[in-house]
Protein backbone atom coordinates (compact mmCIF):
# COMPACT_ATOMS: atom_id res chain seq x y z
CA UNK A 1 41.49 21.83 14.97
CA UNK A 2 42.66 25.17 16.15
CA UNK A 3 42.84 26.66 12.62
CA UNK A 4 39.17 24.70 11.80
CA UNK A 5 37.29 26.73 14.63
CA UNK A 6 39.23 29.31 13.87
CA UNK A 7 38.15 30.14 10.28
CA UNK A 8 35.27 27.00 8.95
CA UNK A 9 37.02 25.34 6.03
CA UNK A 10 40.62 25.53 7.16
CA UNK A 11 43.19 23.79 5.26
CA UNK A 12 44.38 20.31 6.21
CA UNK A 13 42.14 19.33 8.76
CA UNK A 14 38.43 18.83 6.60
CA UNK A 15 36.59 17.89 9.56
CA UNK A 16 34.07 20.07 10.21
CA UNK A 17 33.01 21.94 13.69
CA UNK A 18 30.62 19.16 14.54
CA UNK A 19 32.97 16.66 14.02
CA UNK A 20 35.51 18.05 16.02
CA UNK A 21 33.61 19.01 19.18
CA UNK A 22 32.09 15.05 19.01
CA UNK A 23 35.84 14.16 18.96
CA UNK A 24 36.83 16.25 21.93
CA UNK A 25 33.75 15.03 23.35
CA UNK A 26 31.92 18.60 23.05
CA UNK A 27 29.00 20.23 22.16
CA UNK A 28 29.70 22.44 18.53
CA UNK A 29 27.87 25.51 20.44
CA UNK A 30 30.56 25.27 23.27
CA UNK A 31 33.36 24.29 21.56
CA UNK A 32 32.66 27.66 19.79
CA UNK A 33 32.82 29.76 22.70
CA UNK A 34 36.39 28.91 23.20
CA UNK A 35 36.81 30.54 19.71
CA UNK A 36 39.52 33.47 20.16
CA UNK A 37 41.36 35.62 18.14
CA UNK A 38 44.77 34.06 17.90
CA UNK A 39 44.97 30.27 17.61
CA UNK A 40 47.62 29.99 20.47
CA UNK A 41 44.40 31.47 22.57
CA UNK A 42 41.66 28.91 21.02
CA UNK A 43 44.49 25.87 22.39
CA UNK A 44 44.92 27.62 25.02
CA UNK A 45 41.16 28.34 26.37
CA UNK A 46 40.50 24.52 25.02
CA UNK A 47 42.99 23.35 27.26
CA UNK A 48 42.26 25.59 30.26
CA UNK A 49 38.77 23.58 30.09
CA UNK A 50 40.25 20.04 30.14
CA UNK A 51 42.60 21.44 32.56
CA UNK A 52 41.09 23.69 35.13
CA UNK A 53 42.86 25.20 37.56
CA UNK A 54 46.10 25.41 38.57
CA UNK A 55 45.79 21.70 40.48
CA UNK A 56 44.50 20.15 37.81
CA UNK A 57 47.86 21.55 35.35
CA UNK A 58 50.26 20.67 38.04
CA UNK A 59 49.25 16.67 38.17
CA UNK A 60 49.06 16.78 34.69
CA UNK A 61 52.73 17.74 35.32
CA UNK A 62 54.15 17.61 31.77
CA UNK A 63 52.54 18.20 28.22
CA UNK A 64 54.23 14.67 27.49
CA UNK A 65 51.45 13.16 29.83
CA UNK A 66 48.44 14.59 28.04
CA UNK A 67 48.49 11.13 26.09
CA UNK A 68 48.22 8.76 29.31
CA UNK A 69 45.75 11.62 30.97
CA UNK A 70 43.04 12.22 27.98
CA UNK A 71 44.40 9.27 25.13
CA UNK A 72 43.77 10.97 21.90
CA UNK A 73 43.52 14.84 23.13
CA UNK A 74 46.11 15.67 21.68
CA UNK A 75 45.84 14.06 18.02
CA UNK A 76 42.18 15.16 17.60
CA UNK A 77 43.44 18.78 18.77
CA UNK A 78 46.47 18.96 16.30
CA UNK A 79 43.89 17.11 13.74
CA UNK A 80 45.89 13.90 13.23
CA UNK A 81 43.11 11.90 14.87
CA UNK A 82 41.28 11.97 11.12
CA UNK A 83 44.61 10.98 8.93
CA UNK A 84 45.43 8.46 11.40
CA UNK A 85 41.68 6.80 11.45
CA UNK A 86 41.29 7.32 7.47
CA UNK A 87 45.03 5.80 6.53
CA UNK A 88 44.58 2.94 8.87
């Protein structure tokens, strides 16, 4: 996902913008303004929005919980969400 808004067309994930932000539950115009210029910023602004302040991180407590916190999150940000769904 991060390489998709990053540059349209990127390789190995062919979903396109609107796709995406419907996944993350997003409109395509907002998911773009968390567009930055590294992809380590993109994930990072994306998940400063799921996870606002520094409360919100802390009871998240681990990157391991993002699964039980926001169930597919993290697929549909890494871009597995479409191989899993299409191979099923």
């Amino acid at each position: 996902m991060v390489t998709q808004i990053q540059q349209s067309g990127g390789r190995g994930d062919p979903r396109t913008d609107e796709q995406i932000a419907r996944d993350l539950g997003l409109s395509a115009i907002f998911l773009m303004s968390l567009k930055d210029i590294s992809p380590q910023q993109t994930a990072l602004n994306l998940f400063n929005h799921f996870y606002p302040g520094y409360e919100a991180k802390v009871n998240l407590g681990s990157t391991n919980n993002l699964e039980a916190s926001k169930p597919g999150l993290l697929n549909t940000i890494l871009g597995k969400y479409f191989y899993i769904k299409v191979s099923i």
